[in-house]
N, C-alpha and C. Protein backbone atom coordinates (compact mmCIF):
# COMPACT_ATOMS: atom_id res chain seq x y z
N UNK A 1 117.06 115.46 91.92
CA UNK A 1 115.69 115.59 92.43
C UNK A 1 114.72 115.55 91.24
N UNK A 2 113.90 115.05 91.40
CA UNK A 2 112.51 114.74 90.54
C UNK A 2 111.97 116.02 90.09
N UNK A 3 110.95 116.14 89.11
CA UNK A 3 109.65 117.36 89.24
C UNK A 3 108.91 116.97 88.59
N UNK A 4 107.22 117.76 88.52
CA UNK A 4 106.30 117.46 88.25
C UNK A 4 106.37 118.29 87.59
N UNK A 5 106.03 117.75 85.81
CA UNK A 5 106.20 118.72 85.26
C UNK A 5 104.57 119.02 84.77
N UNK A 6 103.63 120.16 84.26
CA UNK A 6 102.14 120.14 84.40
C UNK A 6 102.28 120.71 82.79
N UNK A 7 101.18 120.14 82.54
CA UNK A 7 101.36 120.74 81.00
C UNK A 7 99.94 121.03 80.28
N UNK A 8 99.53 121.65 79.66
CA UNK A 8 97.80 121.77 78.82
C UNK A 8 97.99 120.59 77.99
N UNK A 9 96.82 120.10 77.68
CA UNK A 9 96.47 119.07 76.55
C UNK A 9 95.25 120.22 76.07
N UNK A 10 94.71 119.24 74.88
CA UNK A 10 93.31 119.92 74.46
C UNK A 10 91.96 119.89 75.40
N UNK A 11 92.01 119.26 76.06
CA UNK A 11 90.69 119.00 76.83
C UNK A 11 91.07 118.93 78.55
N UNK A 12 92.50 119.64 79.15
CA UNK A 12 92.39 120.26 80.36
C UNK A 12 93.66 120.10 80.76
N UNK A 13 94.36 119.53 81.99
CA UNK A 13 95.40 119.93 82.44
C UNK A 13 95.97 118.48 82.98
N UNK A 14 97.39 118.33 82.85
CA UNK A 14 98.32 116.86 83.63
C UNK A 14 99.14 117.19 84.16
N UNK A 15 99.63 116.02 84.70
CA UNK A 15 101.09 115.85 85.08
C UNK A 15 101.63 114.97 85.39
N UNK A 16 103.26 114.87 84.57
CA UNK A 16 103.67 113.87 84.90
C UNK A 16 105.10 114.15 85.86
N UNK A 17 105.08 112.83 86.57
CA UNK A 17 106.35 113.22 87.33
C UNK A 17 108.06 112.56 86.92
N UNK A 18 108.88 113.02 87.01
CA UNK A 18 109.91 112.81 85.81
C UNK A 18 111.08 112.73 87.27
N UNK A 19 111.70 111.75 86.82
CA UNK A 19 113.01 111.39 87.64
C UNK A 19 113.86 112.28 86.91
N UNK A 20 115.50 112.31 87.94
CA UNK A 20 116.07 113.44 87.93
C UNK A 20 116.58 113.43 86.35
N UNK A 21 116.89 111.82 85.60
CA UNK A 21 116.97 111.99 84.42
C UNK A 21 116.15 112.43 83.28
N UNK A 22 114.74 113.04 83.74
CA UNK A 22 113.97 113.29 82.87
C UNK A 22 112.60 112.01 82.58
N UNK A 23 113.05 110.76 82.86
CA UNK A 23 112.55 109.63 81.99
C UNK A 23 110.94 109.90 83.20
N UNK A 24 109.81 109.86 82.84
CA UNK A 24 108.83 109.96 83.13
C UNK A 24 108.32 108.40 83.75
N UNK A 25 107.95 108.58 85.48
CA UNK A 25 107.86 108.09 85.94
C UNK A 25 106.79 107.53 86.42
N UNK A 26 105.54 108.64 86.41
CA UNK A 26 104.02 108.42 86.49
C UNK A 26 103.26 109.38 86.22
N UNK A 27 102.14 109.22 85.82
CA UNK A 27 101.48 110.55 84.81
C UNK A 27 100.16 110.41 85.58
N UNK A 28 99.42 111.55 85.85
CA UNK A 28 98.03 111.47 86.13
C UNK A 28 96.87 111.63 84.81
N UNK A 29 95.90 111.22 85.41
CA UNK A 29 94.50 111.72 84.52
C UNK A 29 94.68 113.28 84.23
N UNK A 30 93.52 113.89 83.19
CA UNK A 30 93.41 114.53 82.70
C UNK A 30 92.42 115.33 83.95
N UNK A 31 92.93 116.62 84.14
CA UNK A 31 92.06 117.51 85.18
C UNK A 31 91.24 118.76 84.58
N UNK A 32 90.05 118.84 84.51
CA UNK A 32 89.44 119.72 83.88
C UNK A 32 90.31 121.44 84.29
N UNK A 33 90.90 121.40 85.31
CA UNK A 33 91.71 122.66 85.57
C UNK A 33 92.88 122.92 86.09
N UNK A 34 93.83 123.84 86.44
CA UNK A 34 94.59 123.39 86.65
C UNK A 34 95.22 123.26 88.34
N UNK A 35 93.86 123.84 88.68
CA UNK A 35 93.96 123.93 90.26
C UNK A 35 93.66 122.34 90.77
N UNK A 36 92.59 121.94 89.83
CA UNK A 36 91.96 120.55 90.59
C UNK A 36 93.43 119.76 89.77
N UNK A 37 94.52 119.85 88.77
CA UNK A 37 95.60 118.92 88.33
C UNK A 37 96.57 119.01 89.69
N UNK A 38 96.69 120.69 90.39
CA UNK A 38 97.82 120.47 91.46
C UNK A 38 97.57 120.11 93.04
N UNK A 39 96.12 119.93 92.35
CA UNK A 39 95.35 118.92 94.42
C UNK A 39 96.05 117.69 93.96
N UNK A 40 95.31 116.81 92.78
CA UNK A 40 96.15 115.87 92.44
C UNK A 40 97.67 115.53 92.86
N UNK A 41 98.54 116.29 92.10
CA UNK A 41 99.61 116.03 92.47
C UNK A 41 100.40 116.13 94.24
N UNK A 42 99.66 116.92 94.64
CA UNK A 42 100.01 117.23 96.39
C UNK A 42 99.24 115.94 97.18
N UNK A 43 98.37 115.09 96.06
CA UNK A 43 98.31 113.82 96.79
C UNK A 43 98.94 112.88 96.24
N UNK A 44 99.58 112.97 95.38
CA UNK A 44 100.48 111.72 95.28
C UNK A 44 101.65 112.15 95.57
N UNK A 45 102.57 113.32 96.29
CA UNK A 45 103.54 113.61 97.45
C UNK A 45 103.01 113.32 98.59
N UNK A 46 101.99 113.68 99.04
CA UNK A 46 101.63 113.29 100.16
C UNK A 46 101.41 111.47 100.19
N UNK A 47 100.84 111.15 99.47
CA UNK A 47 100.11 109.44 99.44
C UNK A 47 101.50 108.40 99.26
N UNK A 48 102.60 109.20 98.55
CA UNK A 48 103.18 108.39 97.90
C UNK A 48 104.38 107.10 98.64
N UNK A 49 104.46 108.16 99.98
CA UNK A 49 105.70 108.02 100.71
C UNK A 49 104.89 106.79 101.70
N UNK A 50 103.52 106.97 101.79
CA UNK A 50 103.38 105.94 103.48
C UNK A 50 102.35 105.25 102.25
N UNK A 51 102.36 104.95 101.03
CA UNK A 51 101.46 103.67 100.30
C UNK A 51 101.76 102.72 101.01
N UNK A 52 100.81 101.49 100.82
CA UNK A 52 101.20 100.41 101.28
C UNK A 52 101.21 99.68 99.59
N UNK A 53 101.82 98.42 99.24
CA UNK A 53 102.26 97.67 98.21
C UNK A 53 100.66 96.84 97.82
N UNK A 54 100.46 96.26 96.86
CA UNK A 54 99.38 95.22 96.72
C UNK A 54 100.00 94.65 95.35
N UNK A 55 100.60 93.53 95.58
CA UNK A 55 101.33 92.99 93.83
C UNK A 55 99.85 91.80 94.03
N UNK A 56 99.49 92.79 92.53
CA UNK A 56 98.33 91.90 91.86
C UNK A 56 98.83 90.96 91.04
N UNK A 57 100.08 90.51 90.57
CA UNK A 57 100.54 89.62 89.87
C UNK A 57 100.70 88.18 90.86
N UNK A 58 100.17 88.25 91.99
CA UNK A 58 100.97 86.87 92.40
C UNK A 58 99.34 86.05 93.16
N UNK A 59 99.50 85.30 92.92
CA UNK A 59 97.91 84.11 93.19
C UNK A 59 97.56 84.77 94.73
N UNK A 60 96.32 84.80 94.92
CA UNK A 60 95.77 85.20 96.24
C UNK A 60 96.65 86.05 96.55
N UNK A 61 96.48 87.55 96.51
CA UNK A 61 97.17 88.37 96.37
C UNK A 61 96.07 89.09 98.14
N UNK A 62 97.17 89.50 99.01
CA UNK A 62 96.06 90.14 99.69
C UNK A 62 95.98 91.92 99.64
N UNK A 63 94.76 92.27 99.48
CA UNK A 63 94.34 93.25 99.66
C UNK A 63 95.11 94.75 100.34
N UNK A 64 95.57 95.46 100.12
CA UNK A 64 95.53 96.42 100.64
C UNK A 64 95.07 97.73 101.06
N UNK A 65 94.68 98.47 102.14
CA UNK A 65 94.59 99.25 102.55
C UNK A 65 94.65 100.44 101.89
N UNK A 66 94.37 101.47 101.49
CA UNK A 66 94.60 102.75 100.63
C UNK A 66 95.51 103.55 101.44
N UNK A 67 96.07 104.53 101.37
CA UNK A 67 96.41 104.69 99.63
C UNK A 67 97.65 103.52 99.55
N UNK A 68 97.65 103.12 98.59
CA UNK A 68 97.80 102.23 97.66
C UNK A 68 98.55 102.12 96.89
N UNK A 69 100.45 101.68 96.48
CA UNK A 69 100.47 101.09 95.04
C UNK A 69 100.24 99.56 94.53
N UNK A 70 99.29 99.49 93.62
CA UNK A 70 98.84 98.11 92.98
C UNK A 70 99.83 97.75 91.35
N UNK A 71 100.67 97.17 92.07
CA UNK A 71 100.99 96.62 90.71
C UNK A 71 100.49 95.28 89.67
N UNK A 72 100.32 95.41 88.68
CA UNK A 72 99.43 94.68 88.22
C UNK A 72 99.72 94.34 86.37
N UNK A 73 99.61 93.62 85.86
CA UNK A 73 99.82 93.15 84.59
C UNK A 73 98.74 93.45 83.41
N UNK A 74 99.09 94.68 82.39
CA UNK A 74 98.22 94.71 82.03
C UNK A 74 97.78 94.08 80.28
N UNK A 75 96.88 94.53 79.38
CA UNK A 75 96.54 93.16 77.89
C UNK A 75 97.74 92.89 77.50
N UNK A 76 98.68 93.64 77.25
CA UNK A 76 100.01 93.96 76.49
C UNK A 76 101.13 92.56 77.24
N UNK A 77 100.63 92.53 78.07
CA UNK A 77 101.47 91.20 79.01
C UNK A 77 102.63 92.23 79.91
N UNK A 78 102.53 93.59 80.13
CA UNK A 78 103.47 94.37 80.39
C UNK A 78 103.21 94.37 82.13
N UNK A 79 104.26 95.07 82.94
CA UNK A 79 104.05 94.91 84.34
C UNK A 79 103.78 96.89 84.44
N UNK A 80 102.64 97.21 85.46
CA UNK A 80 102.33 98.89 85.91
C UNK A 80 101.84 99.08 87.06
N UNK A 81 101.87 99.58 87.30
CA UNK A 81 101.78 100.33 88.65
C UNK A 81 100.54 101.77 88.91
N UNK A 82 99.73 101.49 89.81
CA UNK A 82 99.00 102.72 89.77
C UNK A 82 98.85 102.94 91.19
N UNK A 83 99.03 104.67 91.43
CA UNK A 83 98.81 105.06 93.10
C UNK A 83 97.39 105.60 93.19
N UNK A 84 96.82 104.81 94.24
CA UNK A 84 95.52 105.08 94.57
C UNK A 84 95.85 105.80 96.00
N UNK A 85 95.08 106.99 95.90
CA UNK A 85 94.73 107.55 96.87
C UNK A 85 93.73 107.42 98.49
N UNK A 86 93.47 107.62 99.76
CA UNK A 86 93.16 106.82 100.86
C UNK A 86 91.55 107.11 100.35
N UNK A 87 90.85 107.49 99.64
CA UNK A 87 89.92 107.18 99.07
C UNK A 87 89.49 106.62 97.97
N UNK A 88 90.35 105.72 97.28
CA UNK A 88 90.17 105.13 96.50
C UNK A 88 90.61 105.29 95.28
N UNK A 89 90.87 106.65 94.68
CA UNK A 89 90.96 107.61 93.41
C UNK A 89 92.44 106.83 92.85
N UNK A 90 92.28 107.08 91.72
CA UNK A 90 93.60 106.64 91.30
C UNK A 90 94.38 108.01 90.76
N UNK A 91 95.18 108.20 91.79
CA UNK A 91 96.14 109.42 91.12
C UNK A 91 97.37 109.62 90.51
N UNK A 92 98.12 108.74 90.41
CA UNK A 92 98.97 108.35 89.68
C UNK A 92 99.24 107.01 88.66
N UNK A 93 99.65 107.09 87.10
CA UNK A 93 99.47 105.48 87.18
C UNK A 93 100.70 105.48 86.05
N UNK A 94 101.94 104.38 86.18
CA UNK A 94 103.56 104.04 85.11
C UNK A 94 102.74 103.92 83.80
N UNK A 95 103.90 104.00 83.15
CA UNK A 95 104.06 102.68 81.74
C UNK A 95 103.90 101.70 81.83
N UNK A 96 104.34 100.91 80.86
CA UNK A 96 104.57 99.39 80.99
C UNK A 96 106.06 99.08 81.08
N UNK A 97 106.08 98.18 81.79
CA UNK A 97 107.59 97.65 82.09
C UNK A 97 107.67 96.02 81.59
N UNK A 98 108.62 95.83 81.01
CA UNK A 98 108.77 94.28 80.48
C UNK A 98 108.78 93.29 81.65
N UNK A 99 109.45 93.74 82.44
CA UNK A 99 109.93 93.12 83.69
C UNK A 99 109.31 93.33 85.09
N UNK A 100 109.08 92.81 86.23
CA UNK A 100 108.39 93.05 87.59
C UNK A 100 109.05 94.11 88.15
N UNK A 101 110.48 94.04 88.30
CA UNK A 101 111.30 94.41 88.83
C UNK A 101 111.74 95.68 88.58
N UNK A 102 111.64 96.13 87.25
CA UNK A 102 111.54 97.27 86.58
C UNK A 102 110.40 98.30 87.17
N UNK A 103 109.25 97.53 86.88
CA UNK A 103 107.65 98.37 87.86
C UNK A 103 108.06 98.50 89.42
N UNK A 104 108.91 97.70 89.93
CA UNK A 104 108.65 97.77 91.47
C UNK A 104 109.99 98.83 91.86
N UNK A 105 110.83 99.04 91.30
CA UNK A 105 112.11 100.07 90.94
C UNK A 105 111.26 101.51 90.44
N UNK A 106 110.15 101.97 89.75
CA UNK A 106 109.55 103.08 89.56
C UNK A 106 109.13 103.58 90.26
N UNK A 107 107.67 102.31 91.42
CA UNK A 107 107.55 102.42 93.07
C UNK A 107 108.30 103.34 93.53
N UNK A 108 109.70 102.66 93.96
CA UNK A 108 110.81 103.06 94.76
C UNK A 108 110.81 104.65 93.98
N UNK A 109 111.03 104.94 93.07
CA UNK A 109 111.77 106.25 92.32
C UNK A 109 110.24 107.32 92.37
N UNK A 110 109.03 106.57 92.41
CA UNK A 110 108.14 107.26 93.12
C UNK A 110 107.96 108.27 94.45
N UNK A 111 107.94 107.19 95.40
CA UNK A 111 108.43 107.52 96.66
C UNK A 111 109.25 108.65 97.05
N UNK A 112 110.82 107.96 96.02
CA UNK A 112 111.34 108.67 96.72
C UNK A 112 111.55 110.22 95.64
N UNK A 113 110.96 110.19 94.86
CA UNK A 113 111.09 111.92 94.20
C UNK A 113 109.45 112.65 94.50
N UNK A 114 108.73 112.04 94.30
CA UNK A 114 107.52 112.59 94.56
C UNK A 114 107.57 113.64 95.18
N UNK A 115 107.66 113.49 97.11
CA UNK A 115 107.49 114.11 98.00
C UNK A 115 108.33 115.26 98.14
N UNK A 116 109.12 115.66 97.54
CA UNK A 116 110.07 116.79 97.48
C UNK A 116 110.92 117.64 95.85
N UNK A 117 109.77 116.70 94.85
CA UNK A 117 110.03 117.23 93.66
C UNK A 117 109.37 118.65 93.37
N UNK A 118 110.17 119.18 92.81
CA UNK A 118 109.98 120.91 92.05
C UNK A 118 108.61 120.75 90.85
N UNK A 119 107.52 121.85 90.78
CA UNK A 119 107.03 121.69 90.25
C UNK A 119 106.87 122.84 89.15
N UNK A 120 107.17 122.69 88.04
CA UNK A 120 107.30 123.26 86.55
C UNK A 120 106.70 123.13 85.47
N UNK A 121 105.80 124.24 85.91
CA UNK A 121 104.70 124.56 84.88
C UNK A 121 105.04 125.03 83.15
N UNK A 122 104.37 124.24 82.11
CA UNK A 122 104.48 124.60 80.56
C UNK A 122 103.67 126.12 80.85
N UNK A 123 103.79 126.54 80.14
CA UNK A 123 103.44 127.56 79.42
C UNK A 123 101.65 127.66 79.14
N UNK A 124 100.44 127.88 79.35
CA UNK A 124 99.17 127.70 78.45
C UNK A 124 99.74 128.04 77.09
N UNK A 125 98.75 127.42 76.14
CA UNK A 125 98.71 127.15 75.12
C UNK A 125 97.89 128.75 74.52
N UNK A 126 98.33 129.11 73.45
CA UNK A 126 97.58 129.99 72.72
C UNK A 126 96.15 129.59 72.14
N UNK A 127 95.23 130.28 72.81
CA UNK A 127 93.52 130.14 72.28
C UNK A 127 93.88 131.15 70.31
């Protein structure tokens, strides 16, 4: 099983979500707290499972519906993935993957750990 693991940075609160091997699967923005980092994450369990697909890599690509995963190619020539939420927000977003197939396999490992992953909080940081 997956977890979200939440951690302090210098300037507020994340999280990323980590397959059962650890290898980090999608990371959110930076949340000024850590209440508004775990709304976040309870929408990308909730969003993650009924997304609909939008592969921005392929000519006339059609549109999808929110919430949303858009996979898409980014300067690096790399393939990523970001989950947009049914309002638009982007709440989750991969790495880069060399390969399509690789990004559309994280999707899947999205899905399916998201919605029932453990969530394990770091420690705050000493002021």
């Amino acid at each position: 099983m997956g977890k979200f693991a939440v951690k302090y940075t210098k300037t507020g609160v994340k999280f990323d979500l980590k397959a059962t091997n650890g290898q980090i699967i999608a990371s959110s923005e930076v949340y000024a707290s850590e209440a508004s980092c775990l709304k976040g994450l309870e929408s990308v369990r909730k969003n993650s499972s009924i997304a609909n697909l939008e592969d921005q890599t392929v000519e006339n690509y059609e549109t999808a519906v929110c919430p949303k995963f858009e996979v898409y190619v980014d300067k690096a020539g790399e393939y990523r993935f970001r989950l947009k939420a049914r309002n638009g927000e982007i709440i989750a977003v991969s790495e880069g993957y060399k390969a399509k197939t690789d990004c559309l396999k994280g999707i899947e490992s999205v899905r399916r750990n998201a919605p029932d992953a453990e969530v394990v909080k770091e420690p705050k940081p000493e002021k």
